[in-house]
Protein backbone atom coordinates (compact mmCIF):
# COMPACT_ATOMS: atom_id res chain seq x y z
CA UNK A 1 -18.54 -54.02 45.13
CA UNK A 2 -14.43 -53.85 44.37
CA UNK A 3 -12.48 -50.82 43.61
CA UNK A 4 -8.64 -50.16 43.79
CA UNK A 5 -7.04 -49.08 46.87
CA UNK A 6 -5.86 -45.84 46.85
CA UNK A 7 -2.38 -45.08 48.96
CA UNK A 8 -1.17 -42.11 48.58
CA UNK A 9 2.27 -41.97 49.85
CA UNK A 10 2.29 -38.23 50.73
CA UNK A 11 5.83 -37.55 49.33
CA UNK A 12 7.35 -34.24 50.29
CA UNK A 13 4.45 -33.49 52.86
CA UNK A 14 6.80 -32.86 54.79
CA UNK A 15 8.92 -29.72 54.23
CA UNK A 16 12.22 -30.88 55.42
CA UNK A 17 12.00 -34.00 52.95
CA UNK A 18 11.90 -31.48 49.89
CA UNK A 19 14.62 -29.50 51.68
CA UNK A 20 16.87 -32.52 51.51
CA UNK A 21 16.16 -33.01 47.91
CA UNK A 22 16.86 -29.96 46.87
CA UNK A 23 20.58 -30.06 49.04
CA UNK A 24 20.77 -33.04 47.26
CA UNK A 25 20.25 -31.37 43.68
CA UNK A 26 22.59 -28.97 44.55
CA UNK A 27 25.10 -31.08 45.93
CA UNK A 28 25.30 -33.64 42.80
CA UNK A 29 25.95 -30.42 40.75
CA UNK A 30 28.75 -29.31 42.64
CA UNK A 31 30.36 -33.08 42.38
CA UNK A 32 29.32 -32.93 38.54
CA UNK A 33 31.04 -29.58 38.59
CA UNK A 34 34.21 -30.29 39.89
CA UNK A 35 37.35 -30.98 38.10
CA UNK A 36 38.08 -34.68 38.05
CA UNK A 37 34.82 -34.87 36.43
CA UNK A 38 34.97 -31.96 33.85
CA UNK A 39 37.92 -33.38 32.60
CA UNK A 40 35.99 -36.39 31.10
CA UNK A 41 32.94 -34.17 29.68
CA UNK A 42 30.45 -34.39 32.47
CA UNK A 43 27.23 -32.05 31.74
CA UNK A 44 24.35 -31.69 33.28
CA UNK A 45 21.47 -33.06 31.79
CA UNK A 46 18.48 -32.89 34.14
CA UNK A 47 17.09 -30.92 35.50
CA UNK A 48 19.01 -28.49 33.31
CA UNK A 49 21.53 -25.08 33.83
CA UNK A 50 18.48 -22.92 34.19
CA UNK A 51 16.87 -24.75 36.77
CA UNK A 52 18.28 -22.63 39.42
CA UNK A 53 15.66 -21.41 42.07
CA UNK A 54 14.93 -23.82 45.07
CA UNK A 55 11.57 -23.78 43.59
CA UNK A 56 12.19 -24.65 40.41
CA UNK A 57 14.59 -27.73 41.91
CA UNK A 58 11.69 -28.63 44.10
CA UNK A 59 8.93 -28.70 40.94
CA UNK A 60 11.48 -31.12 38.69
CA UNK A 61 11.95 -32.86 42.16
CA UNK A 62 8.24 -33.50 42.48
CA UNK A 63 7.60 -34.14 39.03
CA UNK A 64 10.48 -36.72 38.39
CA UNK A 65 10.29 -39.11 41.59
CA UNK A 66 9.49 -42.17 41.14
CA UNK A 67 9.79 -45.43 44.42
CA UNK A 68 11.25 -48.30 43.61
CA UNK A 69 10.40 -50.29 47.04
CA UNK A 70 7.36 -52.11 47.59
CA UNK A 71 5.10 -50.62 49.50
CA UNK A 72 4.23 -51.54 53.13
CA UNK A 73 2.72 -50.47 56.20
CA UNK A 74 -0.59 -49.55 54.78
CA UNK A 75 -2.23 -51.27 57.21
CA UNK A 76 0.27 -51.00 60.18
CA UNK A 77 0.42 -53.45 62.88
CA UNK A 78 1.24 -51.22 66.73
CA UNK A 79 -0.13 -50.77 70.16
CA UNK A 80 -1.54 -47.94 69.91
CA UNK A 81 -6.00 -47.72 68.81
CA UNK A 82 -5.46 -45.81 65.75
CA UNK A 83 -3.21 -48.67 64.46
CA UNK A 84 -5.45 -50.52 62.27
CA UNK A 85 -3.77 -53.80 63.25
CA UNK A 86 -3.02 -55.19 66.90
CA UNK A 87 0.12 -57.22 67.94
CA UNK A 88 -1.59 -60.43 67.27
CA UNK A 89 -2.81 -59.36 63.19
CA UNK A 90 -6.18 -58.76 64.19
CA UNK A 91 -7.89 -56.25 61.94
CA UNK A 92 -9.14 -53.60 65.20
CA UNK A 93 -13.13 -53.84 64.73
CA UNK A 94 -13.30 -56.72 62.63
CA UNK A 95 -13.86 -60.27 64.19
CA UNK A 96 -12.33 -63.43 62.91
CA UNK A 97 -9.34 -61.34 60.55
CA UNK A 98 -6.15 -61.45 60.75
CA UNK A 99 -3.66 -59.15 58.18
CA UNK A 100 -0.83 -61.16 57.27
CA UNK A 101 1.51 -59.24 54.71
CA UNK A 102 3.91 -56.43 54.21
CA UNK A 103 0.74 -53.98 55.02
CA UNK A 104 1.47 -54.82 58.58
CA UNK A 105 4.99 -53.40 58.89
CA UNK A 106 5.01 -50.46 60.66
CA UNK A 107 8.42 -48.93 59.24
CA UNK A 108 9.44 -50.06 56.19
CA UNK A 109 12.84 -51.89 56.36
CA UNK A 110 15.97 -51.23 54.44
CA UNK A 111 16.06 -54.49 52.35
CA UNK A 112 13.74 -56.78 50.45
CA UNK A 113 10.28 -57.32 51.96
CA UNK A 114 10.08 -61.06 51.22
CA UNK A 115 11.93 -62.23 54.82
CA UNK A 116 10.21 -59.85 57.18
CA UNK A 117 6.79 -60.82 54.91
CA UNK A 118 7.34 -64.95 55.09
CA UNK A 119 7.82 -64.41 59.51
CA UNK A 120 4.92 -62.45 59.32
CA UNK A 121 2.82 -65.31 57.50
CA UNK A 122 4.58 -67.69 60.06
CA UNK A 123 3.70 -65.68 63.29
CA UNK A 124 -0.12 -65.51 61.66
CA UNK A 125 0.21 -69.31 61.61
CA UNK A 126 1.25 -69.74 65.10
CA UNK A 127 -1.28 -67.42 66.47
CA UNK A 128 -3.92 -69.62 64.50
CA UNK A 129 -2.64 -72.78 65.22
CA UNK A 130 -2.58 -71.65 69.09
CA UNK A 131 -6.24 -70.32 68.87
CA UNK A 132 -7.94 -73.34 67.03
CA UNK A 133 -10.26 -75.51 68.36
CA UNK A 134 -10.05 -79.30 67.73
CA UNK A 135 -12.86 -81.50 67.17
């Protein structure tokens, strides 16, 4: 049996992340507001004059974001038991599986998952190599 993982990146569940979303509305409209900018016919276009409420921000907010990184750290590598992955890419509870991807990153970085995703594959190949048994 297959089915599609389902992540849910829990966006906004936490209050202060809306918060700063809604500053940020707010603030873009006061730089599309000001004068330098008025003078060459900047308007508003989403999410619109009458959007005005901190609810109402928050709703287009909510509505309207979309991610454009990759995701990572579903499956988060860390010291701790309720890390699904140990130090060395075992799977905790699993024998004989290692997790070797992006899944594994416990914060995602600021840049382009391919480096931090290729040293993962080459520490997983290490730790194999190291563990195999020659016959």
């Amino acid at each position: 049996m297959s089915a599609q993982a389902l992540i849910d990146p829990a966006y906004y569940s936490d209050p202060e992340d809306m918060e700063t979303m809604v500053r940020g509305v707010r603030i873009a409209r006061a730089i599309g507001a000001s004068n330098g900018l008025a003078e060459w016919g900047a308007k508003e276009l989403m999410p619109g004059k009458r959007t005005k409420s901190d609810e109402a921000i928050a709703k287009y907010v909510r509505q309207n974001t979309i991610t454009t990184y990759h995701f990572a750290g579903s499956c988060r590598m860390g010291t701790r038991e309720t890390d699904p992955v140990d130090a060395e890419l075992h799977l905790r509870g699993v024998s004989a599986l290692r997790v070797a991807d992006a899944s594994t990153i416990p914060w995602t970085p600021v840049s382009a998952l391919n480096a931090p995703s290729m040293l993962i594959g080459y520490r997983a190949a290490k730790l194999i190599r190291s563990e195999a048994t020659y016959k």
